[in-house]
Protein backbone atom coordinates (compact mmCIF):
# COMPACT_ATOMS: atom_id res chain seq x y z
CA UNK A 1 224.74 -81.67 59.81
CA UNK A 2 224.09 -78.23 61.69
CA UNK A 3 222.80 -78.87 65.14
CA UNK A 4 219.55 -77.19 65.95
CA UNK A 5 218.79 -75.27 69.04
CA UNK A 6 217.13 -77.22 71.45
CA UNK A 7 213.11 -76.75 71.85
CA UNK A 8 212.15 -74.87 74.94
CA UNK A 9 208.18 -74.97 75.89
CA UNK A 10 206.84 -73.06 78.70
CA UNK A 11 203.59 -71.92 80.42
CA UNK A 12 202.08 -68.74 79.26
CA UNK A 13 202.66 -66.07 81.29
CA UNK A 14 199.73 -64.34 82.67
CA UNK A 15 197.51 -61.84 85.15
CA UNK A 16 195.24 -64.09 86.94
CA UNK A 17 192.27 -62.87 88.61
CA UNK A 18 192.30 -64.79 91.45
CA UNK A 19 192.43 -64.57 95.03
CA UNK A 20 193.98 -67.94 95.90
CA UNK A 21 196.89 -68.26 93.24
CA UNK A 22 199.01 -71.54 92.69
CA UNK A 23 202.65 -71.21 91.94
CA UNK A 24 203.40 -73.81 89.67
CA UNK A 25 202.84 -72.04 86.40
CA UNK A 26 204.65 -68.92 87.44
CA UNK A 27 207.68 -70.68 88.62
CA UNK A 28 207.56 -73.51 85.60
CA UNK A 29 207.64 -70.04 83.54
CA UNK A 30 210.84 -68.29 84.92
CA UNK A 31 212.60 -71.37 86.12
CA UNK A 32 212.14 -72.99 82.69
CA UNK A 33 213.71 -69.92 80.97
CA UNK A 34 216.17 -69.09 83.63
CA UNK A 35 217.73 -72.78 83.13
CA UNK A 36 218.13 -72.58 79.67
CA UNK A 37 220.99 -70.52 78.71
CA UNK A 38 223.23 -72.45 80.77
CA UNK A 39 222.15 -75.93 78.95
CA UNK A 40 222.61 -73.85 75.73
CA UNK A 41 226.65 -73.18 76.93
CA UNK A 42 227.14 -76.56 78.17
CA UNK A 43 225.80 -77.85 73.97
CA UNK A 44 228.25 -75.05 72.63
CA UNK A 45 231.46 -76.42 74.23
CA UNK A 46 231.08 -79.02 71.81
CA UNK A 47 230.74 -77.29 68.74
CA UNK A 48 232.92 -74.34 66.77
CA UNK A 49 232.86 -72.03 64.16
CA UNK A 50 229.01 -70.18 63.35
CA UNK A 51 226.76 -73.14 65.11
CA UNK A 52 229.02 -72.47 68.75
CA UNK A 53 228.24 -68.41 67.84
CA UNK A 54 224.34 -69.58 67.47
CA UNK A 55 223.87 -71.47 70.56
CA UNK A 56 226.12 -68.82 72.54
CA UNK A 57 224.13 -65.79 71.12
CA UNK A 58 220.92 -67.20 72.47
CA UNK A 59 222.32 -67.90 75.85
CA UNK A 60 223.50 -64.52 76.38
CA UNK A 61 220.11 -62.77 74.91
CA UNK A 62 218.07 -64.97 77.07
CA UNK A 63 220.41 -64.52 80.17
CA UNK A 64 219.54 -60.91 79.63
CA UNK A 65 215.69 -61.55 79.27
CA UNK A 66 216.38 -63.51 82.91
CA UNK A 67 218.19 -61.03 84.68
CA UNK A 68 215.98 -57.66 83.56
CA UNK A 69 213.46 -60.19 84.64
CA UNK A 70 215.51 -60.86 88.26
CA UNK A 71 215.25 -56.80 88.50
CA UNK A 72 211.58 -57.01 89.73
CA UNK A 73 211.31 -59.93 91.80
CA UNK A 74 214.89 -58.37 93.81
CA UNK A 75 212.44 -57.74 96.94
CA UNK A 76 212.16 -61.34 97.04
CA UNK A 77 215.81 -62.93 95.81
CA UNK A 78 217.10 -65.46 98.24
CA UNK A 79 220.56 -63.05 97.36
CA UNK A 80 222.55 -66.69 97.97
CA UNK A 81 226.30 -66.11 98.03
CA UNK A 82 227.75 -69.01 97.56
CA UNK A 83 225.02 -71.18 96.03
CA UNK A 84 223.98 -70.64 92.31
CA UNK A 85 220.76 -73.03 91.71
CA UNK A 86 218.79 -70.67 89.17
CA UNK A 87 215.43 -72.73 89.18
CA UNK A 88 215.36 -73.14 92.71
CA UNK A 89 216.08 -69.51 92.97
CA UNK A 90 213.38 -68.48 91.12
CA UNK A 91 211.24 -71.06 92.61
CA UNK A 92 211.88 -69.24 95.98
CA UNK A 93 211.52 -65.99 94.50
CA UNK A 94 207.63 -66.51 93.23
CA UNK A 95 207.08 -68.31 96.25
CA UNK A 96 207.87 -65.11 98.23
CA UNK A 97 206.32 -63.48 96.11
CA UNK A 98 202.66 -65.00 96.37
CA UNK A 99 203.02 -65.30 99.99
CA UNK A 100 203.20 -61.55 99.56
CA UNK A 101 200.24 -60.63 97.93
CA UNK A 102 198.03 -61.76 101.40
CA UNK A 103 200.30 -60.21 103.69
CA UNK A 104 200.06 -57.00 101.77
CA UNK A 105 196.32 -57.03 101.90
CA UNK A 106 196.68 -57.96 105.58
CA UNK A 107 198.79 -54.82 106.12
CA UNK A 108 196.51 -52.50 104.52
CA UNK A 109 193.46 -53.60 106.39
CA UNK A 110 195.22 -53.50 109.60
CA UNK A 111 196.21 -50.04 108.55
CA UNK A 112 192.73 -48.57 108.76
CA UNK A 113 191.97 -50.63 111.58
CA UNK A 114 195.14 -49.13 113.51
CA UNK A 115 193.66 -48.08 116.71
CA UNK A 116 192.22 -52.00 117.97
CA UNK A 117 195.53 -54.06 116.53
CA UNK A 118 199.13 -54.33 117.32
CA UNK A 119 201.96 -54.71 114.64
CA UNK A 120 204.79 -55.85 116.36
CA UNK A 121 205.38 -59.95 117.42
CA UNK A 122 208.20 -61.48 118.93
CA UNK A 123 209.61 -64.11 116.54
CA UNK A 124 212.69 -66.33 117.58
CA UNK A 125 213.58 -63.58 119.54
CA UNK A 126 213.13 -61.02 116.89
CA UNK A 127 210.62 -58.12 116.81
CA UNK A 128 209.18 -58.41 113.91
CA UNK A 129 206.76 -55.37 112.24
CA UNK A 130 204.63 -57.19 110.20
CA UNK A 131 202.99 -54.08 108.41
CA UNK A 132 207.08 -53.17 107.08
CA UNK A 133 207.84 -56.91 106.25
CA UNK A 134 205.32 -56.70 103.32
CA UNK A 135 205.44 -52.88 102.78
CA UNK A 136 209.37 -51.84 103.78
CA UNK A 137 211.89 -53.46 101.16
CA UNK A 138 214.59 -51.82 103.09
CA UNK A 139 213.40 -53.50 106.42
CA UNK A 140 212.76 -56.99 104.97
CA UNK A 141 216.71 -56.92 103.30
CA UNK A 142 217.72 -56.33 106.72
CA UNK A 143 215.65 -58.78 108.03
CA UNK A 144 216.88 -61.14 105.70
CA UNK A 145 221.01 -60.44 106.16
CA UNK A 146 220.28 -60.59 110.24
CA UNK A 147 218.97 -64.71 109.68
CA UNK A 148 221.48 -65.05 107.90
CA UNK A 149 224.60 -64.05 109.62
CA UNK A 150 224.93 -60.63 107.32
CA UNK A 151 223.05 -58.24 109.71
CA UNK A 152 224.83 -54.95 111.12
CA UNK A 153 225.86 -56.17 114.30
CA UNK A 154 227.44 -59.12 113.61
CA UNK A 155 229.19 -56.79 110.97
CA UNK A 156 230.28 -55.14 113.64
CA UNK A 157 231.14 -58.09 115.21
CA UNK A 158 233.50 -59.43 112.67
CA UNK A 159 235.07 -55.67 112.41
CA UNK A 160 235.94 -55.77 115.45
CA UNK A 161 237.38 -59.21 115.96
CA UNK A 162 239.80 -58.23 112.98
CA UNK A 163 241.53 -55.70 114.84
CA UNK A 164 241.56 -57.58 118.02
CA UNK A 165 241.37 -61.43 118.63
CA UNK A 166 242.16 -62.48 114.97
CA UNK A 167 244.82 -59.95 114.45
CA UNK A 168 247.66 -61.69 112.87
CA UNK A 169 245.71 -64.31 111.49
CA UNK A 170 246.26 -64.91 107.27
CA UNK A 171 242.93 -63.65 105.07
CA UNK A 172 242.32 -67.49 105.09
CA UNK A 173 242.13 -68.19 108.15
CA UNK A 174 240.13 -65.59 108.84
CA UNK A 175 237.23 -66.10 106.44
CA UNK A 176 237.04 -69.52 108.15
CA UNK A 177 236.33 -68.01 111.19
CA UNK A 178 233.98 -65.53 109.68
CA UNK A 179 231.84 -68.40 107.83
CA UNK A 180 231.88 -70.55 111.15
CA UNK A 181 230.28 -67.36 112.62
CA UNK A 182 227.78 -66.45 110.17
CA UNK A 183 226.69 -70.58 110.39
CA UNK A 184 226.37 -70.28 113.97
CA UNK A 185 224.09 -67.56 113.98
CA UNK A 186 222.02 -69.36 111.34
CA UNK A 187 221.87 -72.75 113.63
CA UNK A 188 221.76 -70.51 116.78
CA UNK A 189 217.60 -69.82 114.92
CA UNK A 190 217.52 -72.90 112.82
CA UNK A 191 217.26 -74.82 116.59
CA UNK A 192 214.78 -72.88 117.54
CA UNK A 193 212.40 -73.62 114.45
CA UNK A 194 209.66 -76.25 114.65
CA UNK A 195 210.38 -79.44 113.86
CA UNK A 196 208.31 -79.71 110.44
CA UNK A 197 210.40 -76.41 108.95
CA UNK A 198 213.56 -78.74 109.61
CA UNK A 199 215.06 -79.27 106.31
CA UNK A 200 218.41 -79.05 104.25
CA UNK A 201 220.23 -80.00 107.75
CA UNK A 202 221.47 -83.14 106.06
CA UNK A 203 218.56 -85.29 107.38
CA UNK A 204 217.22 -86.22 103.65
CA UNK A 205 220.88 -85.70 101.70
CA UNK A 206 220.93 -81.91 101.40
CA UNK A 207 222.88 -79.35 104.15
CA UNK A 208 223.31 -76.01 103.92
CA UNK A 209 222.99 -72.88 105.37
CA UNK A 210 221.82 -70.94 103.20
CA UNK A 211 218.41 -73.19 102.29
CA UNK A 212 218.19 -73.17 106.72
CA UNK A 213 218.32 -69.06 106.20
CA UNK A 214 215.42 -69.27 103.61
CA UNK A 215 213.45 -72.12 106.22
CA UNK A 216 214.00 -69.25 108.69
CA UNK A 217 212.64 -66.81 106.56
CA UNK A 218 209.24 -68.96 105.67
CA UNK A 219 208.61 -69.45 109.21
CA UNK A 220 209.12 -65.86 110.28
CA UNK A 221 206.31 -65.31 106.89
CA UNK A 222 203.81 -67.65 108.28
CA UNK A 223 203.98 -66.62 111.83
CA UNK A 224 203.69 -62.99 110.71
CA UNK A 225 200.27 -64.29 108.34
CA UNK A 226 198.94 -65.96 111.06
CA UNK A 227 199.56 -63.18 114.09
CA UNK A 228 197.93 -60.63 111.39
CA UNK A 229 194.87 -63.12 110.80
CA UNK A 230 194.09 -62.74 114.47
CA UNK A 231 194.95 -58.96 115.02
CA UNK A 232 192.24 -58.86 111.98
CA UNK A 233 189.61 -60.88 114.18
CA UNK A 234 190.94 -58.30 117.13
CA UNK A 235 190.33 -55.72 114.99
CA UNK A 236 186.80 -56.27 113.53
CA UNK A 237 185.33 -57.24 116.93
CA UNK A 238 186.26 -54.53 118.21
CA UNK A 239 184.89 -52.13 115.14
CA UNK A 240 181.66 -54.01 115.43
CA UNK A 241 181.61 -53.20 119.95
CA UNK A 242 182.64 -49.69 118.95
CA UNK A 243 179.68 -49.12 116.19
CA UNK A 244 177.33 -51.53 118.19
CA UNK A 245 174.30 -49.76 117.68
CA UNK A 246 174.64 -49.33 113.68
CA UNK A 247 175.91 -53.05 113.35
CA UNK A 248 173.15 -54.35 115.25
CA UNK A 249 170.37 -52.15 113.15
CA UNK A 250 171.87 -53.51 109.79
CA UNK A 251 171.39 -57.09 110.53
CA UNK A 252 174.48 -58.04 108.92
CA UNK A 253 176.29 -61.79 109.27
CA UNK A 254 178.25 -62.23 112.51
CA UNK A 255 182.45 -62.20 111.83
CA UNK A 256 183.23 -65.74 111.18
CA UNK A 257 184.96 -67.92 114.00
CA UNK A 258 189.03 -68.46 113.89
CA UNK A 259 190.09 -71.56 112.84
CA UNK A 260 191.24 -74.15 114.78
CA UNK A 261 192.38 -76.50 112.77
CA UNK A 262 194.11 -78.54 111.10
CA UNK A 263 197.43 -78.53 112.60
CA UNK A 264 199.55 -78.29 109.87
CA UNK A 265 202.47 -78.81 111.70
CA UNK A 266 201.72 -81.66 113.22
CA UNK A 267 200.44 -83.84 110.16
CA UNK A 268 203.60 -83.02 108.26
CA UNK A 269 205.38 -84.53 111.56
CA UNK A 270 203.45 -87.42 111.84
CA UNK A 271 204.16 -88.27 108.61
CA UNK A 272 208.12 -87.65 108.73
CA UNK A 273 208.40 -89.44 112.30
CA UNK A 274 206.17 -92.59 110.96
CA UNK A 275 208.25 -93.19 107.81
CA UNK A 276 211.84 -92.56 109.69
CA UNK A 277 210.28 -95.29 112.69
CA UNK A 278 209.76 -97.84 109.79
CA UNK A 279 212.69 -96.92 108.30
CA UNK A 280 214.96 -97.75 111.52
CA UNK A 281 212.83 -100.96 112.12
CA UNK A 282 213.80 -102.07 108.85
CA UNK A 283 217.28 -101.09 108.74
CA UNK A 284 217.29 -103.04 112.11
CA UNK A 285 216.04 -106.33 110.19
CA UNK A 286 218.82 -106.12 107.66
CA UNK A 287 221.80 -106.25 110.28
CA UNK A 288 224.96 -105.19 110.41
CA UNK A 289 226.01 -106.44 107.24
CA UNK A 290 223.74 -105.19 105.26
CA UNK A 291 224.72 -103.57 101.90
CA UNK A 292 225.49 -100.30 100.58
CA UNK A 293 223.03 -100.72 98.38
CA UNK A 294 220.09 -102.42 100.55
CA UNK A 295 220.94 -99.66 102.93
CA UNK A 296 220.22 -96.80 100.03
CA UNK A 297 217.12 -98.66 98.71
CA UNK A 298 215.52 -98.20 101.87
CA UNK A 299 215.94 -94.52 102.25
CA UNK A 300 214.76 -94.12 98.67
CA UNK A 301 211.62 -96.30 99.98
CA UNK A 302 211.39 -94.16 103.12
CA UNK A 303 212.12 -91.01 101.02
CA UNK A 304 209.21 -92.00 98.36
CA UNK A 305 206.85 -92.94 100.60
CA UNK A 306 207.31 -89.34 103.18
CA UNK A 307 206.56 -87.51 99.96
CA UNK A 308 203.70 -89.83 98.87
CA UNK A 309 202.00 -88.80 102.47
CA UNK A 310 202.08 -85.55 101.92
CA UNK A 311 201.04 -85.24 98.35
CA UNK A 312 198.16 -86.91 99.72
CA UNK A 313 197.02 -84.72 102.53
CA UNK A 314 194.01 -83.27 102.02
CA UNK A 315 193.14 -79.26 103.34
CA UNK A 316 189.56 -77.51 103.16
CA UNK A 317 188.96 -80.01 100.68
CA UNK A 318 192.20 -79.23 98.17
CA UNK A 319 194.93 -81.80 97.54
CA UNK A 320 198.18 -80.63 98.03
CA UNK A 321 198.74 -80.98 93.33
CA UNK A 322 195.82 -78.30 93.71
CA UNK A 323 197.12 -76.31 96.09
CA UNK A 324 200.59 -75.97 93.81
CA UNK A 325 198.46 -75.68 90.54
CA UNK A 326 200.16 -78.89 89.04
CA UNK A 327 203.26 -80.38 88.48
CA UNK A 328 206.76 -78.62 88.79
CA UNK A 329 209.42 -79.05 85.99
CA UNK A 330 212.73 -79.18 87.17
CA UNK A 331 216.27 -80.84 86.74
CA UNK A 332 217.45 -80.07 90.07
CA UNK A 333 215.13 -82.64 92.50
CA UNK A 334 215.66 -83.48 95.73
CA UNK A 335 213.89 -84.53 98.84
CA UNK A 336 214.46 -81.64 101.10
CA UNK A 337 213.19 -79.22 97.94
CA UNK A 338 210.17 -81.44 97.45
CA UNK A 339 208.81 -81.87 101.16
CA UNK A 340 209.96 -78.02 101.96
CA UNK A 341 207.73 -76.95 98.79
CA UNK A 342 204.68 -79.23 100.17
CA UNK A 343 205.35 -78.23 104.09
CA UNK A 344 205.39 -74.53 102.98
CA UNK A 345 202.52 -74.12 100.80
CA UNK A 346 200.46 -76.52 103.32
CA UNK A 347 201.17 -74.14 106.15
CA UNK A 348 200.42 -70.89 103.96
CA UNK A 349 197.54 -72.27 102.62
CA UNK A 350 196.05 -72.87 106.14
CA UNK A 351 196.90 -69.27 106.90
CA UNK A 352 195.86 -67.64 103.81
CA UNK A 353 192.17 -69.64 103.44
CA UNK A 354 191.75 -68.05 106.75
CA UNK A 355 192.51 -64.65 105.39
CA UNK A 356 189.88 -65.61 102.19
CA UNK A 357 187.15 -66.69 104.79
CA UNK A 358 187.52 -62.86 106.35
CA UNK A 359 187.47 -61.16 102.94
CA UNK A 360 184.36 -63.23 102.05
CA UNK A 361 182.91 -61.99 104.90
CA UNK A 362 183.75 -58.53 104.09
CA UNK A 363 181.87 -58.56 100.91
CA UNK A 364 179.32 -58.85 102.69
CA UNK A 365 179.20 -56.23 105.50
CA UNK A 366 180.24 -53.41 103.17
CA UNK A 367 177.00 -51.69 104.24
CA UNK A 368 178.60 -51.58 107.77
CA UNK A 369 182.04 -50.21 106.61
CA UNK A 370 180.16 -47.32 104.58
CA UNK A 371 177.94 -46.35 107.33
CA UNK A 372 181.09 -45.82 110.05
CA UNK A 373 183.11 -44.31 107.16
CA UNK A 374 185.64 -46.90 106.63
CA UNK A 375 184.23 -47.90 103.07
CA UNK A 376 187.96 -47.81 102.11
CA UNK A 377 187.87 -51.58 103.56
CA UNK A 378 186.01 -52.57 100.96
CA UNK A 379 188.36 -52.50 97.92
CA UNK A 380 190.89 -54.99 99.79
CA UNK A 381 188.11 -57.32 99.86
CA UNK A 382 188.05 -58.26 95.75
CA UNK A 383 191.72 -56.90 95.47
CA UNK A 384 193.26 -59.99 93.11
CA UNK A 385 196.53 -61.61 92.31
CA UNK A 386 196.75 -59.69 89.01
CA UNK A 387 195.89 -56.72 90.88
CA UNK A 388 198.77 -57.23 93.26
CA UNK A 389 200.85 -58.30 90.06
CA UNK A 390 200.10 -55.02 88.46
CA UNK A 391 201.01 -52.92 91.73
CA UNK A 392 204.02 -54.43 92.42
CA UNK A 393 205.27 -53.86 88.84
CA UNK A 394 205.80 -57.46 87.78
CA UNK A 395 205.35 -58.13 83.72
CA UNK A 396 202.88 -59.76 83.05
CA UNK A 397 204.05 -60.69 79.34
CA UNK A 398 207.56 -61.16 78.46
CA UNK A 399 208.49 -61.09 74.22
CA UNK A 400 209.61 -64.24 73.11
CA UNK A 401 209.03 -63.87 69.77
CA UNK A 402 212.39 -63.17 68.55
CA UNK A 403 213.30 -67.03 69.71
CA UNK A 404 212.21 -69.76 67.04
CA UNK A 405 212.52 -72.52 69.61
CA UNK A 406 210.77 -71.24 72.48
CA UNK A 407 206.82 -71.65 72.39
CA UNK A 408 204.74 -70.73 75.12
CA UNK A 409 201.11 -73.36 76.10
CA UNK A 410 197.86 -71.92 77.73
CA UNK A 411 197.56 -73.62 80.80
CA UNK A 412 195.40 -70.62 82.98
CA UNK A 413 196.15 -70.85 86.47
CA UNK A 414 193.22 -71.79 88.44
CA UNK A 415 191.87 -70.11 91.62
CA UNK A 416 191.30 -72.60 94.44
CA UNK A 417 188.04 -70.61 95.49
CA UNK A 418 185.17 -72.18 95.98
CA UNK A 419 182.57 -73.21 93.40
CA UNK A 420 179.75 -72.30 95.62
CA UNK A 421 179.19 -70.23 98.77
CA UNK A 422 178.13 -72.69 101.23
CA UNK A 423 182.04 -74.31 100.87
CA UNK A 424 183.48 -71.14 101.62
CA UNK A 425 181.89 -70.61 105.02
């Protein structure tokens, strides 16, 4: 009997018109497709004649569909060169892209608001521009290759080490001494990160350097969200001391206050450091002969129970399952992906309901903008995700239609805005 192609079901694509998107649809979408061709290859090894042609036909048209697909999201590829996890690639790739979409509206504001902010910030002894990390491609690729070990002067570095110090050396031997370099630089930053960004060091099961390079990268994100969330506070206080007199006559709501809280950071460590303490106490109890497989048990316990913590934080009254928009479907799953996922989109989230609380309030001082002739403001205010989609150039529908066994579900993606407007204040 013929084998049939396997059934592939995804989330619909779509535009939403949100402000606060969640990234499980998106990803479910391209990671779903982007993993299929390969499981249709590894079905045709097994088969010959017309039914191998089949399967192999659809892999290749697909792979195509994935990599014109790839073409748009390039600002945001992890560009791994040695690793090859599609899902987790594209998983990466739309989580980039999100965090993204509130930088970019960031940069604009602080664009018109140019003379009261600053756009540079020292991070890990970078100088980071945060306007070109959301608006300069070209800057944010070099960004990227200087993390991780690719940038121009360590280029130069390597250049010149060939014609000196490693002369005479076999092309072995001297890519060994080139990768020992490039992972030095990495861990040279990696040390320098926080604590709770700490992952895929072989703590949880998982090293390597290129998933530190992309921990690197989220950190460098979030500190550049939350140094522009306070050059934006910087920037409207001192619009309002500038137009005092026409603020004051309009009567308008005062710029909310900077958040304080919660630390992030520090409830993601809490909850690592707790589960690791019981952990030790109870690999203590067992002894020295303990088994293998005792010994594994409890690190799955201690790995469970670290991921059942953070699922159940709790921020601005969204559960982390909200936050992502749902569950993720993949076949690659480990711990350091999982508690990276929930440590990243925690700390964005913080940043970005900030960045929500200062649009709201926007909405509602537009008479003030108009009046000092900076109504411009305004449109950044209500600018959504699909409008960000739609700028950026990413499809928002991708034909399927020529593929029997793929269906697409509704399943909208849902905006974690308030309901009402006392919750957002």
């Amino acid at each position: 009997m013929a084998e049939e192609l396997p059934k592939l079901e995804l989330p619909e694509l779509e535009c939403a018109e949100v402000i606060l998107p969640t990234p499980a649809n998106m990803t479910n979408f391209f990671s779903g497709l982007a993993t299929f061709p390969e499981k249709l290859l590894v079905l045709a090894k097994n088969m010959a004649g017309e039914e191998k042609e089949k399967f192999i036909k659809q892999a290749e048209d697909l792979q195509k569909i994935v990599d014109d697909a790839r073409e748009f999201f390039k600002a945001f590829d992890p560009k791994w060169k040695k690793l090859e996890i599609p899902e987790k690639e594209w998983e990466i790739m739309i989580q980039r892209f999100m965090e993204e979409y509130p930088m970019y509206i960031q940069s604009q504001i602080m664009s018109l608001l140019s003379s009261f902010v600053s756009f540079t910030v020292p991070i890990l002894g970078i100088s980071i521009d945060v306007l070109k990390i959301c608006t300069d491609r070209e800057y944010l690729d070099e960004l990227a290759k200087e993390i991780s070990g690719y940038g121009a002067d360590m280029e130069a570095k390597i250049a010149a080490l060939r014609e000196g110090e490693w002369e005479g050396l076999s092309e072995e031997e001297i890519q060994e001494k080139i990768e020992a370099l490039r992972s030095g630089e990495i861990d040279r930053l990696y040390d320098l990160l926080p604590d709770e960004y700490k992952f895929f060091d072989g703590t949880y099961g998982l090293e390597n350097s290129e998933l530190k390079a992309k921990q690197l990268m989220d950190f460098i994100k979030n500190e550049c969200t939350k140094f522009m969330n306070g050059q934006l506070f910087t920037g409207f206080g001192g619009i309002i001391g500038a137009f005092s007199d026409i603020w004051n006559a309009l009567g308008l709501p005062a710029l909310p206050v900077p958040l304080e809280g919660p630390d992030v950071g520090a409830m993601i460590k809490g909850i690592i450091d707790d589960a690791k303490a019981d952990f030790n106490a109870e690999l203590e109890k067992l002894g020295v002969d303990a088994s293998d497989t005792d010994k594994e048990k409890l690190l799955r316990d201690m790995q469970d129970n670290i991921v059942k913590q953070l699922e159940d934080i709790e921020i601005f009254g969204f559960k982390v399952s909200a936050l992502l928009g749902g569950d993720f479907t993949e076949t690659t799953e480990t711990l350091d992906f999982k508690i990276a996922r929930i440590s990243a989109k925690l700390k964005e989230f913080r940043e970005n309901w900030q960045t929500y609380l200062i649009k709201k309030w926007m909405e509602k001082v537009t008479s003030f903008f108009d009046a000092i002739g900076l109504g411009a403001l305004t449109q950044w205010a209500t600018f959504t995700f699909c409008d960000f989609i739609k700028l950026i150039g990413i499809p928002t529908t991708i034909d399927l239609s020529g593929f029997d066994n793929i269906s697409t579900i509704t399943k909208t993606m849902e905006g974690l805005e308030p309901k009402d407007e006392e919750e957002a204040s």
